[in-house]
Protein backbone atom coordinates (compact mmCIF):
# COMPACT_ATOMS: atom_id res chain seq x y z
CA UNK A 1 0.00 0.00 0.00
CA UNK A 2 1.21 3.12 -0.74
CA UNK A 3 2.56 5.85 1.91
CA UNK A 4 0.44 8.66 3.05
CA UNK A 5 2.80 11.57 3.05
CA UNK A 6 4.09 12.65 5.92
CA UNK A 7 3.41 16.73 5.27
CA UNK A 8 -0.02 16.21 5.20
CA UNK A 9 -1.62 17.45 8.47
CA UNK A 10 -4.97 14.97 9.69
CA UNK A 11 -7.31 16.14 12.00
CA UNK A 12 -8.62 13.18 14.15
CA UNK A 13 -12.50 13.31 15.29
CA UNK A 14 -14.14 10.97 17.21
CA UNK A 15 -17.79 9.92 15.90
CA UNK A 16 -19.30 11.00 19.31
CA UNK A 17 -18.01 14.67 18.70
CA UNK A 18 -19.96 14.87 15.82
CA UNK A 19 -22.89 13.36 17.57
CA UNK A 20 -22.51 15.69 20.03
CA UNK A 21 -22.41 18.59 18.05
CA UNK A 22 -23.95 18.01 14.43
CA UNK A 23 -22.51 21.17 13.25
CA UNK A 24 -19.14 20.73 14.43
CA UNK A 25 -16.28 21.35 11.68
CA UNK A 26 -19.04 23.06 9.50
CA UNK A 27 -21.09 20.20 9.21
CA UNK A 28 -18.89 17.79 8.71
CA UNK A 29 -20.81 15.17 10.85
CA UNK A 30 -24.39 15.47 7.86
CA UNK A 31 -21.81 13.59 5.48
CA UNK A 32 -19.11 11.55 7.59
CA UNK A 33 -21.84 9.70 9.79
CA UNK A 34 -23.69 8.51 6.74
CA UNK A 35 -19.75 7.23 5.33
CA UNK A 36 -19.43 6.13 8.83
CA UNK A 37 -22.10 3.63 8.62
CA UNK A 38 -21.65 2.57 5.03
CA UNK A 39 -18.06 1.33 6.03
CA UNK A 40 -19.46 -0.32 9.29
CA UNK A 41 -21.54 -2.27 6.84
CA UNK A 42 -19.03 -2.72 3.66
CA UNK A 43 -19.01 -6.41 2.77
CA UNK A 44 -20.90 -7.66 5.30
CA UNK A 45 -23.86 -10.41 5.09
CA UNK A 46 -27.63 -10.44 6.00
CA UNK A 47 -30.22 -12.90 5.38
CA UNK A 48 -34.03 -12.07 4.71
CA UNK A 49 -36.65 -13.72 4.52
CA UNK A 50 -40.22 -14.31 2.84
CA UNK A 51 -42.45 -17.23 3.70
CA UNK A 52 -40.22 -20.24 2.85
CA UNK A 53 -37.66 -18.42 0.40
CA UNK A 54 -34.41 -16.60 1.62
CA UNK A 55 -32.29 -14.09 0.13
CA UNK A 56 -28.72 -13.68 0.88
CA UNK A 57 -27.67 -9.71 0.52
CA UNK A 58 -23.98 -8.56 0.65
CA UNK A 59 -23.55 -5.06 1.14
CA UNK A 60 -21.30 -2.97 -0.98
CA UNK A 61 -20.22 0.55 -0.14
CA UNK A 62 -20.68 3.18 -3.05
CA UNK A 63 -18.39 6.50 -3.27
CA UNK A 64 -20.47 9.00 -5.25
CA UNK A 65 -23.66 10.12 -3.07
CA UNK A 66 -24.08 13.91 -1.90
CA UNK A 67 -23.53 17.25 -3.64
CA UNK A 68 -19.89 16.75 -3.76
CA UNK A 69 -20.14 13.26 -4.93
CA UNK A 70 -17.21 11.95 -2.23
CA UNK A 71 -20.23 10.44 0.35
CA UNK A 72 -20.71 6.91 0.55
CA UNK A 73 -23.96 4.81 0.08
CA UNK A 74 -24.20 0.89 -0.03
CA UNK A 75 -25.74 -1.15 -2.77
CA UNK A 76 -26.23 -5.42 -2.82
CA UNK A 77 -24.76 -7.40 -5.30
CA UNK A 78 -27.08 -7.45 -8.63
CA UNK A 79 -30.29 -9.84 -8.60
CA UNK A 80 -31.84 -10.93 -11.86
CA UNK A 81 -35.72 -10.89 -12.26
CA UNK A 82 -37.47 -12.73 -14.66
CA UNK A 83 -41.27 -12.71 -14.27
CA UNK A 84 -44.82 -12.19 -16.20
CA UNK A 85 -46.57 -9.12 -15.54
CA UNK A 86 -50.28 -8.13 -14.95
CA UNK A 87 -50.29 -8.26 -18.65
CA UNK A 88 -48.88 -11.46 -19.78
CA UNK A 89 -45.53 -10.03 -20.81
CA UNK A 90 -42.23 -11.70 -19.91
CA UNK A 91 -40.07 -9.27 -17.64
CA UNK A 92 -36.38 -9.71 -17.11
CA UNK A 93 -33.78 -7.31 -15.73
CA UNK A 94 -30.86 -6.74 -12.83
CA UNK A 95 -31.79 -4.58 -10.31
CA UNK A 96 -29.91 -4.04 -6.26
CA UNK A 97 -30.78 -2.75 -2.91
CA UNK A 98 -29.48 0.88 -2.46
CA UNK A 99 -29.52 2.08 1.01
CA UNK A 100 -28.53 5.20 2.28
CA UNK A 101 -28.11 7.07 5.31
CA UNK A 102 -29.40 10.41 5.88
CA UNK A 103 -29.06 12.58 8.81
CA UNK A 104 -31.82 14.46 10.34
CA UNK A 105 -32.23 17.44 12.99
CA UNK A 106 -36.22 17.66 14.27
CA UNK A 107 -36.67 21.57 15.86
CA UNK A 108 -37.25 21.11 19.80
CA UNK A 109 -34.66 17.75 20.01
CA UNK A 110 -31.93 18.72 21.86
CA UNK A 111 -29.44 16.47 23.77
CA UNK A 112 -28.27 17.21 27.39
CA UNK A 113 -25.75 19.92 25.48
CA UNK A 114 -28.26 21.76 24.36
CA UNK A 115 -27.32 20.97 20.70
CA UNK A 116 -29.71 19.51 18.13
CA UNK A 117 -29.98 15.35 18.59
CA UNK A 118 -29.82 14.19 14.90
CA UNK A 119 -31.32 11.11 14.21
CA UNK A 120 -30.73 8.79 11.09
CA UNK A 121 -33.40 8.23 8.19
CA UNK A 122 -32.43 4.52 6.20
CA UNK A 123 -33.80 5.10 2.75
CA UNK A 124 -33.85 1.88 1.15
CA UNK A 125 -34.51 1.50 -2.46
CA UNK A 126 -34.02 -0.26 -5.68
CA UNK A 127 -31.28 0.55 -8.27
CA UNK A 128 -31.87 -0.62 -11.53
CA UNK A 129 -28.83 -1.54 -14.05
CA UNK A 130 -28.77 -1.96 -17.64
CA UNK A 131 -28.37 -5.41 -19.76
CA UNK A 132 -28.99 -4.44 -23.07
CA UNK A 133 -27.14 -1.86 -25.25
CA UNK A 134 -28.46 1.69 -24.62
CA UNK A 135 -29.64 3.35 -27.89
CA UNK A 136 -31.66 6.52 -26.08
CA UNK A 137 -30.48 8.56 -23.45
CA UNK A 138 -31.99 11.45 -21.82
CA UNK A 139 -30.72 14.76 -23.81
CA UNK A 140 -27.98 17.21 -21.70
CA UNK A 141 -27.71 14.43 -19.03
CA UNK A 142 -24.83 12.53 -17.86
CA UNK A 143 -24.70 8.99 -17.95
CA UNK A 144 -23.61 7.57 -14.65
CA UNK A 145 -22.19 4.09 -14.33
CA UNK A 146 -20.52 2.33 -10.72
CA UNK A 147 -16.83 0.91 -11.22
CA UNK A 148 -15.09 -1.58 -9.61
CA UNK A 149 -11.74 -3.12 -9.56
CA UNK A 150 -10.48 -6.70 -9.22
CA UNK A 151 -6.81 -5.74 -10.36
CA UNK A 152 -4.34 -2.90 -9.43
CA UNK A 153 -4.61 -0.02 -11.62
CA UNK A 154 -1.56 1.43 -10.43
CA UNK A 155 1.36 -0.12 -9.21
CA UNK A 156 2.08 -0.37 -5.39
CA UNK A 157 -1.56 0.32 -4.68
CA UNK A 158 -3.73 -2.36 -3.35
CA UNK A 159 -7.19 -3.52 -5.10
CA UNK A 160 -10.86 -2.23 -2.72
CA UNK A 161 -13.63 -3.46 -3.25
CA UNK A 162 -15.45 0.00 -3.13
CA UNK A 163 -17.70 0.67 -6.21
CA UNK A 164 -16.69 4.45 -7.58
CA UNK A 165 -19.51 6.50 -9.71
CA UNK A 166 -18.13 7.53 -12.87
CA UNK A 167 -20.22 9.61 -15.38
CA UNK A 168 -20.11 10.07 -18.96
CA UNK A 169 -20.53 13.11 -20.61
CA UNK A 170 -23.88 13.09 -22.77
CA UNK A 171 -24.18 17.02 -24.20
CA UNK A 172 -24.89 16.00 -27.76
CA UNK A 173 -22.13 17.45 -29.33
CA UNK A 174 -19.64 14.78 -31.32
CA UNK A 175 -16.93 14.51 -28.49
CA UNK A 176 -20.00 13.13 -26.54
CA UNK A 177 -19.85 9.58 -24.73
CA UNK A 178 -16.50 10.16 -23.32
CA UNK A 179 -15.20 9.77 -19.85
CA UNK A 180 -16.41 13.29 -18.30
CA UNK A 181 -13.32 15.17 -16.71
CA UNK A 182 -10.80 13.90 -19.10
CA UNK A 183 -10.28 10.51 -16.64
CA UNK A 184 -8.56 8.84 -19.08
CA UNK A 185 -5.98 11.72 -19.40
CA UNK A 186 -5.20 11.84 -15.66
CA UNK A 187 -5.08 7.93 -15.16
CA UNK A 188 -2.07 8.39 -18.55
CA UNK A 189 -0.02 11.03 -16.68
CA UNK A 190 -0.08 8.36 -13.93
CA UNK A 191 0.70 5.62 -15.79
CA UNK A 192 -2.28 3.97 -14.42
CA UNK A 193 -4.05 1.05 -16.29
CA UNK A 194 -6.73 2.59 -18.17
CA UNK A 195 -10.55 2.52 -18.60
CA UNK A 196 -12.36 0.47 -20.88
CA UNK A 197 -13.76 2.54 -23.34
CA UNK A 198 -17.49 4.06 -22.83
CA UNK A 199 -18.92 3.03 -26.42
CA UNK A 200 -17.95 -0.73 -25.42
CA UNK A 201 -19.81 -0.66 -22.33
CA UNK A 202 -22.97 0.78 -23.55
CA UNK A 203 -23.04 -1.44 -26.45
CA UNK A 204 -23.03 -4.87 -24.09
CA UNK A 205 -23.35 -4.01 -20.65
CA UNK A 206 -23.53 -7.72 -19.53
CA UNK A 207 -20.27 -8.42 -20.70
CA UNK A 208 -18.28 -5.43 -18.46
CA UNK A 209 -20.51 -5.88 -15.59
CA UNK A 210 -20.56 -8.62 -13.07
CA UNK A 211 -24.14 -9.42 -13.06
CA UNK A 212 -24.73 -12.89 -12.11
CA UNK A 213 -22.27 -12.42 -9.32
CA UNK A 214 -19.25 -14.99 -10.73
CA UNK A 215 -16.87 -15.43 -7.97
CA UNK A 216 -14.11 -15.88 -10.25
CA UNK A 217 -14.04 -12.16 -11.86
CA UNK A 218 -11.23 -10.91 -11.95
CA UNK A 219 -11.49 -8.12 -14.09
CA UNK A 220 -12.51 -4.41 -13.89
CA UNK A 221 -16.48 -4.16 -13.14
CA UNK A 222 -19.05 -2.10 -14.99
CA UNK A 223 -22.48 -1.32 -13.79
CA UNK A 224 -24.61 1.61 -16.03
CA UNK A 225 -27.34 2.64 -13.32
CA UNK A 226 -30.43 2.91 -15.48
CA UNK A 227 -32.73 6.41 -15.12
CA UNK A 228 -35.93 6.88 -16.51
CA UNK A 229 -36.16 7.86 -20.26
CA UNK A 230 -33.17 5.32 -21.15
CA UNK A 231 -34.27 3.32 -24.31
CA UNK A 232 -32.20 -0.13 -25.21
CA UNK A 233 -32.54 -2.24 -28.00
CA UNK A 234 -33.78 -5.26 -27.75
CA UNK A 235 -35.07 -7.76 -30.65
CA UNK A 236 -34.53 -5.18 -33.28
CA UNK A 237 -37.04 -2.81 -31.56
CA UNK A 238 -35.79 -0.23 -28.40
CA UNK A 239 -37.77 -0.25 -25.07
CA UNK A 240 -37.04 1.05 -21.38
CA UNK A 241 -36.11 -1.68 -18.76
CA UNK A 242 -37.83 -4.08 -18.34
CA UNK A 243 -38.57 -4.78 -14.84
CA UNK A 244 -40.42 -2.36 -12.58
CA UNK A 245 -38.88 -1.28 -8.82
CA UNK A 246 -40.28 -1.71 -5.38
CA UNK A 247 -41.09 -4.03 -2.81
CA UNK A 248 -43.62 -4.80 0.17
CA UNK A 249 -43.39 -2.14 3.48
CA UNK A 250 -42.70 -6.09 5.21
CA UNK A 251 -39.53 -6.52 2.95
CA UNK A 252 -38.13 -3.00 3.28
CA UNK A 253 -39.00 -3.58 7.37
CA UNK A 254 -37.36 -7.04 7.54
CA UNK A 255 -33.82 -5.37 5.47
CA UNK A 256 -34.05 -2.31 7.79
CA UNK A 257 -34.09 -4.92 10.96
CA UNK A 258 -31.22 -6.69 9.68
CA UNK A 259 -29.09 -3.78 8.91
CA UNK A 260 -29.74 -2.83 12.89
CA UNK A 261 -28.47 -6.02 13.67
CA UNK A 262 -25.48 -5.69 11.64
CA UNK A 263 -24.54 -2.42 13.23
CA UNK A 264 -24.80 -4.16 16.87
CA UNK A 265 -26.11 -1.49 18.70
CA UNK A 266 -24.30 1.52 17.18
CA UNK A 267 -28.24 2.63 15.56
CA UNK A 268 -31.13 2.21 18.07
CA UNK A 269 -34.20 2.13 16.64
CA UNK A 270 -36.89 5.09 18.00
CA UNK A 271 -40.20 5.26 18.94
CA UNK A 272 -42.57 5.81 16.31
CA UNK A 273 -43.92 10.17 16.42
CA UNK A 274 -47.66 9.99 17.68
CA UNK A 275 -50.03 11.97 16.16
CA UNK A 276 -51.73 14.39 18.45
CA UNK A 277 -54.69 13.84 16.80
CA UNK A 278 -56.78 11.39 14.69
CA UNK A 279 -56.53 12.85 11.45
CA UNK A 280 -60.03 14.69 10.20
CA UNK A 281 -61.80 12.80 7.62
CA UNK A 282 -65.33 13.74 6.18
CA UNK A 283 -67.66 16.76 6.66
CA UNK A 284 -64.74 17.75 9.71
CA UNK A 285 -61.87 17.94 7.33
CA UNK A 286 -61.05 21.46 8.02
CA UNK A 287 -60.23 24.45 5.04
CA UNK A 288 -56.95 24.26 5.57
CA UNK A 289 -56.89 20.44 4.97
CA UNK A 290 -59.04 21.07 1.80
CA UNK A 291 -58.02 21.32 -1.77
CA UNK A 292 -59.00 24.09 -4.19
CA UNK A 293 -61.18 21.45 -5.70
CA UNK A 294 -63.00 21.18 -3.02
CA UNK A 295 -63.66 24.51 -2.50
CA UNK A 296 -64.84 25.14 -6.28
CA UNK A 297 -67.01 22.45 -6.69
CA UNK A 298 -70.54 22.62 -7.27
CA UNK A 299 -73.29 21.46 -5.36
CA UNK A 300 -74.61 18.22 -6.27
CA UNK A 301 -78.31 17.24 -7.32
CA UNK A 302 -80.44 13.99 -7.15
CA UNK A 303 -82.13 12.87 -10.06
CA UNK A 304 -85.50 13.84 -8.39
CA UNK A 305 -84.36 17.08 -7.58
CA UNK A 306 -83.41 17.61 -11.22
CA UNK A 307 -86.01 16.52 -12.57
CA UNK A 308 -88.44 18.90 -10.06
CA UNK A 309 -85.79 22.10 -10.62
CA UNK A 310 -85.61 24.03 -13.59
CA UNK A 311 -82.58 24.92 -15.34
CA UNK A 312 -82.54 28.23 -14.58
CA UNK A 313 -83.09 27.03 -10.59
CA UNK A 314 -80.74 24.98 -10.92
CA UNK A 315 -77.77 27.75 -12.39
CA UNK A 316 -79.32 30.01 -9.48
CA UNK A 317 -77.73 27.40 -6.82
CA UNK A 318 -74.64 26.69 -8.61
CA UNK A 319 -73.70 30.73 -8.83
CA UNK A 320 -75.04 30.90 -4.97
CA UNK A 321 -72.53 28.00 -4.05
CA UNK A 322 -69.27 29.80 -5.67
CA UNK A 323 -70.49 33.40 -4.16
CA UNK A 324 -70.53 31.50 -0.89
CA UNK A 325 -67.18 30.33 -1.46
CA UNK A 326 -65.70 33.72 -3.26
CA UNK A 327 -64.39 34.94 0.41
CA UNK A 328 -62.56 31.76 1.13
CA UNK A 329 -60.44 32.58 -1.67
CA UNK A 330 -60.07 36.38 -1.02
CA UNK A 331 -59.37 35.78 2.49
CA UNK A 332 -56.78 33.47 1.82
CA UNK A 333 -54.93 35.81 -0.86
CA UNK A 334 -54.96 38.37 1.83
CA UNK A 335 -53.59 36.86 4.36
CA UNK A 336 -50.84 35.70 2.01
CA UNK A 337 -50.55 39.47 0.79
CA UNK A 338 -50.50 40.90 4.73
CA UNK A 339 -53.32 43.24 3.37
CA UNK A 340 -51.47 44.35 0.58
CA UNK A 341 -53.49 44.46 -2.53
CA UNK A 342 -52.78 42.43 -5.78
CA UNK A 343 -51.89 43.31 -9.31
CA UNK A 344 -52.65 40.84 -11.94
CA UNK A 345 -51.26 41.57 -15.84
CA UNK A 346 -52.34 39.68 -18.70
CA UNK A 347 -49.41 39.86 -21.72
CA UNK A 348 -50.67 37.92 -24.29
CA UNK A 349 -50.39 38.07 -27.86
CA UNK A 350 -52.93 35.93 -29.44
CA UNK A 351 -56.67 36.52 -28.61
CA UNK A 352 -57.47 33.10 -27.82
CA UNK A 353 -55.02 33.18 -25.10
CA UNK A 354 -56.14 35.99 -23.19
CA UNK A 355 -59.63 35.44 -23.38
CA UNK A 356 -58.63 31.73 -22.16
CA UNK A 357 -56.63 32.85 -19.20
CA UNK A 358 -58.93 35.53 -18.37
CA UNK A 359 -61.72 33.18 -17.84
CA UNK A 360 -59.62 30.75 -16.13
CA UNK A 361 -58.31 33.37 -13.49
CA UNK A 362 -61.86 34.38 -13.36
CA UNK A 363 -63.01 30.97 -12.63
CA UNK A 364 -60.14 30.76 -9.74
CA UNK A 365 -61.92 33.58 -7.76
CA UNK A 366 -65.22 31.85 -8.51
CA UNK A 367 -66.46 34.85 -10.07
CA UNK A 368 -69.88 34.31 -11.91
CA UNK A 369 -71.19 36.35 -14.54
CA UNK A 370 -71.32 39.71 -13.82
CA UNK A 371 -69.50 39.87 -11.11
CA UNK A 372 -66.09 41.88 -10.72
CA UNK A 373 -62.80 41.29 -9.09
CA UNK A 374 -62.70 41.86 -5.43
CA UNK A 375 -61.73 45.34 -4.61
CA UNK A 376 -57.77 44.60 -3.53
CA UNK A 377 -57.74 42.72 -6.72
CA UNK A 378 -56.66 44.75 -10.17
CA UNK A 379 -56.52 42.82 -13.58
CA UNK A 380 -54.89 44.97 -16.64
CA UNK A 381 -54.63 43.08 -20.01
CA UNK A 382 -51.64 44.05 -21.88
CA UNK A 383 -51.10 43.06 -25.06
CA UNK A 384 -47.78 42.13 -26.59
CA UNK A 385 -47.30 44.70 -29.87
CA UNK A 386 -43.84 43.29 -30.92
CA UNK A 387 -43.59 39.75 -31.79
CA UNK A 388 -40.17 39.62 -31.79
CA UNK A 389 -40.45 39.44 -28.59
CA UNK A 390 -42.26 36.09 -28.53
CA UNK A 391 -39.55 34.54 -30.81
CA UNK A 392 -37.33 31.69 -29.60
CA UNK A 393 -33.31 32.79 -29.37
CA UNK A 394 -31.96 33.14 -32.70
CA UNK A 395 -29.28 30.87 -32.93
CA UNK A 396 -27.43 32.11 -36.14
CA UNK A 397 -27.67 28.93 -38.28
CA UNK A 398 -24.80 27.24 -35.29
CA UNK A 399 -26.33 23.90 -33.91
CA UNK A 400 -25.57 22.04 -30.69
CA UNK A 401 -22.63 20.25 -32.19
CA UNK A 402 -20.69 23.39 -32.72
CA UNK A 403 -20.13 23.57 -28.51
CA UNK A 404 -18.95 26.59 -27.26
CA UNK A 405 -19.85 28.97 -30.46
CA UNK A 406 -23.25 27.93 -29.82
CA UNK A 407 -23.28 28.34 -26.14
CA UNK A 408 -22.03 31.60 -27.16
CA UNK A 409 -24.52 32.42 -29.31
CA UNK A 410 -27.43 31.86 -27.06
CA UNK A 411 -25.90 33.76 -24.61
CA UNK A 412 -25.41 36.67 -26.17
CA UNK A 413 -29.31 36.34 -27.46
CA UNK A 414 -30.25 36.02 -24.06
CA UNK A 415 -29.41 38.81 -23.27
CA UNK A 416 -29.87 41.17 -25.83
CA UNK A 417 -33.69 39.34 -25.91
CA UNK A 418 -33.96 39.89 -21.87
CA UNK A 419 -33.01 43.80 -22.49
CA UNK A 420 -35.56 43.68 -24.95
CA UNK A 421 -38.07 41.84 -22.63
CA UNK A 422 -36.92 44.29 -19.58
CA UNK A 423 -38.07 47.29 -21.98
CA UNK A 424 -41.10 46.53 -22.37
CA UNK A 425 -42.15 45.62 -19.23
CA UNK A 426 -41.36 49.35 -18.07
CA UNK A 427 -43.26 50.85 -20.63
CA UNK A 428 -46.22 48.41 -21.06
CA UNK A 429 -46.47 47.43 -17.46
CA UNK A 430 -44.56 49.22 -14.60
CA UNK A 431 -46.03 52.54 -15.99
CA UNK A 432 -49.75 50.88 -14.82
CA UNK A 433 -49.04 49.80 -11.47
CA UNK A 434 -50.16 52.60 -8.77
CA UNK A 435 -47.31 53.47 -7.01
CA UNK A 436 -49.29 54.93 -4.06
CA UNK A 437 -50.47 51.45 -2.81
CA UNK A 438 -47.74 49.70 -3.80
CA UNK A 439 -49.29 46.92 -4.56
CA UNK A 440 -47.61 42.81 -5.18
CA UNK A 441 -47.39 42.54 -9.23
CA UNK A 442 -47.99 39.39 -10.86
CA UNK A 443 -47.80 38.84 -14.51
CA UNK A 444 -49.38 35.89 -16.60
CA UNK A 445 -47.50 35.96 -19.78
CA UNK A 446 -47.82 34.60 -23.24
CA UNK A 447 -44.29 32.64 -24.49
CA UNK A 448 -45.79 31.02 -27.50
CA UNK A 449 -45.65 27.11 -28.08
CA UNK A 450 -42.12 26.06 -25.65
CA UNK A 451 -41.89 22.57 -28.02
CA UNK A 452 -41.58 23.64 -31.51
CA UNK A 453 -39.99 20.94 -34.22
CA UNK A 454 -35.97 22.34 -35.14
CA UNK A 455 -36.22 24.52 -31.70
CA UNK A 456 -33.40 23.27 -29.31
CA UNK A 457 -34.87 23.65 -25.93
CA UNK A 458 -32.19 26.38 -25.03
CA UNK A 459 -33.48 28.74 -27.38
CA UNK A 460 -37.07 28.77 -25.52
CA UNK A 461 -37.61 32.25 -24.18
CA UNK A 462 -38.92 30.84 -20.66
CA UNK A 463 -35.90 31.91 -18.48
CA UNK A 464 -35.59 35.32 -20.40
CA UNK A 465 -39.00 36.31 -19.82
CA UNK A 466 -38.80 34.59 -15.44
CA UNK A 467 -35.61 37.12 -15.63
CA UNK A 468 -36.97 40.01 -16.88
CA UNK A 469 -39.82 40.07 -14.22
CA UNK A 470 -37.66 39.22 -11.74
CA UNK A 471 -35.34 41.94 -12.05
CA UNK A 472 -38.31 44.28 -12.57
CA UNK A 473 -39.80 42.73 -9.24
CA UNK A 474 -42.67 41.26 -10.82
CA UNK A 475 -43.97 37.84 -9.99
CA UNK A 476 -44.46 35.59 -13.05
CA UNK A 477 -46.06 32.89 -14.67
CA UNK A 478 -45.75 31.40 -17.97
CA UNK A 479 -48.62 29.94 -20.62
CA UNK A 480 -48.51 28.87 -24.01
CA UNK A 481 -50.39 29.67 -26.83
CA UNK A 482 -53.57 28.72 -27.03
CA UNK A 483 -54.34 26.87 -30.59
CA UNK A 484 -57.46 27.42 -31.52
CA UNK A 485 -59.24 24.15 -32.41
CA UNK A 486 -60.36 23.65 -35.81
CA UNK A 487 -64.19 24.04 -35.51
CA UNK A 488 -63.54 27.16 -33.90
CA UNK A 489 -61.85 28.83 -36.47
């Protein structure tokens, strides 16, 4: 094993000071307890059981959890699931336990310091991994695979058996699918033994990962952790994986007890929190339990008090119902507001859309027809006289592929499109808002359609538009065009 040099100065810290004080060494303890544990547990056995079948699990720490990627996590060695679904179709896949640790602080749960008593949440999951080459990925998003070794990759260093998360880059442009952080460059300048290439492990993932568990590997492992939206081909079609994740609450109970006996006392399991009361059900549910749904819809009738009603009776009751219900809503705006009264705008650029939203923000306060705004509420429509405004980011005829010159490029359109934006909100809307109530602004704006065929999704004017009101102080919310259907034309 190689020497730790001798200029490099180690802190020692006990587990208990970190305990003791959870924000000791700026928080080191919310990541090193979690490692902590996952190393208690590293390669260690438990059995579980179901009816009159067992299932050995080995546990396997994992360096790559966190924001920082350096926390550890544990994972079981790969299972393979063949089945038939609800449906008749033949499943098959690889999946493993992930379980991580996560530390916890509860306000009021102090320890005889005075300091906040953490306690530890196991999240226990499943992790799928891929068998079949992947042909679809999800666009902009890394691909992230675990890595093991069997055999040294650098001389004088000994093998672990600690899984590492590796990602590949995935940003569409032609140097895509390569080790992300030029790996393969560092592990050269150390004359380390190198990677196997990313291409030949997402073309046959079977064959660089250890699946079926052979004890006699003894060559680098591969695992590519599948995520929702992967596609792999299979048959000469592509589908998603195959198998579908979870298990009972009396599996993930029975895994959770034998972890706790694994750790031999150094987790205690707590009482379960009491609620203080029996949760309100039925007519007692109270308005702050109840959804807007609730609150908006409209009385029900029998079919013998239809048929004795008229239909103008009937509307009477309905319109009734919402004015009932009209201060719920205003009361709650104001007490979000603290009093202050609310400006709505309306940008829009097609007629369709404002008359849409218009009716739909009406139909929010319950308003029926006739009826006005409350008085703290103000709704201007503004309409949007300059449709270059509404246009996506001009990207100069340079595509994805062409990296940085594009990045560049949208950039600059950005901003010359949010100055642009930023302009006409000062003219169109700041100059309506009364300045002697001061009231909250809140603007529902027109962006067109955000999923247009040959627009790349960073050429969408979303964030532009979210900036501009944000640095004008103006909350925001985005629609899309509204396309008129064809018998309405």
């Amino acid at each position: 094993m190689a020497k730790i040099p001798t200029n490099w100065n180690w802190q020692p810290i006990t587990p208990k000071t970190l305990i003791q004080n959870i924000n000791a060494e700026k928080g080191l303890g919310y990541q090193a307890i979690p490692s902590f544990l996952a190393t208690l547990l590293h390669e260690k056995k438990c059995v579980i059981r179901s009816g009159q079948r067992e299932q050995e699990i080995q546990w396997r720490k994992v360096q790559g959890d966190g924001s920082g990627r350096t926390g550890l996590f544990l994972v079981s060695q790969a299972f393979p699931a063949l089945y038939t679904d609800d449906y008749g179709k033949e499943r098959e896949g690889y999946f493993v336990y992930r379980l991580d640790f996560r530390v916890q602080t509860q306000a009021g749960r102090f320890n005889q310091n005075g300091k906040l008593q953490p306690w530890i949440f196991l999240h226990l999951s499943c992790q799928r991994y891929a068998h079949e080459a992947l042909i679809e990925t999800n666009y902009g998003r890394d691909i992230s695979l675990l890595m093991g070794m069997n055999e040294e990759r650098l001389s004088g260093y000994e093998v672990d058996s600690t899984l590492i998360r590796l990602t590949i880059e995935n940003n569409g442009r032609e140097d895509s699918n390569l080790w992300k952080f030029k790996l393969p460059n560092l592990l050269a300048a150390f004359k380390a033994r190198p990677l196997e290439r990313t291409d030949n492990i997402l073309c046959n993932p079977t064959k660089y990962g250890n699946l079926n568990n052979h004890s006699n590997w003894n060559k680098d492992e591969y695992y590519l952790v599948h995520a929702e939206g992967y596609k792999y081909e299979h048959e000469s079609h592509k589908r998603g994986h195959s198998i579908k994740p979870g298990f009972s609450l009396q599996e993930r109970g029975n895994i959770v007890a034998q972890v706790l006996e694994l750790l031999n006392g150094v987790l205690i399991s707590d009482n379960p929190m009491q609620s203080d009361i029996p949760t309100p059900s039925g007519q007692k549910t109270p308005l702050t339990m109840r959804y807007y749904e609730y609150i908006s819809e409209p009385p029900s009738f029998t079919k013998q008090q239809k048929e004795k009603l008229t239909e103008k009776e009937i509307k009477k009751r309905v319109d009734n119902r919402r004015q009932e219900r009209q201060t719920i809503i205003v009361d709650a705006i104001e007490r979000a507001l603290q009093g202050k009264p609310i400006h709505i705008f309306l940008l829009w650029r097609e007629r369709d859309t404002c008359d849409v939203t218009y009716q739909t923000l009406r139909d929010a306060f319950l308003l029926n027809e006739g009826e006005d705004f409350p008085e703290h509420v103000k709704v201007s429509s503004v309409w949007i006289d300059d449709p270059n405004l509404l246009k996506p980011l001009d990207t100069a005829g340079l595509a994805p592929k062409d990296g940085q010159e594009f990045d560049k490029q949208i950039r600059n359109q950005h901003q010359m499109k949010l100055d642009a934006w930023r302009n006409s909100l000062k003219h169109e809307v700041i100059a309506l808002i009364d300045s002697t109530t001061k009231p909250y602004c809140f603007a529902i704006v027109e962006i067109g359609q955000t999923k247009k065929k040959g627009v790349h999704p960073k050429q969408s004017i979303y964030r532009v538009v979210r900036e501009a009101c944000v640095l004008e102080k103006i909350g925001s919310q985005m629609v899309q065009t509204v396309q008129p259907k064809a018998f309405d034309k």
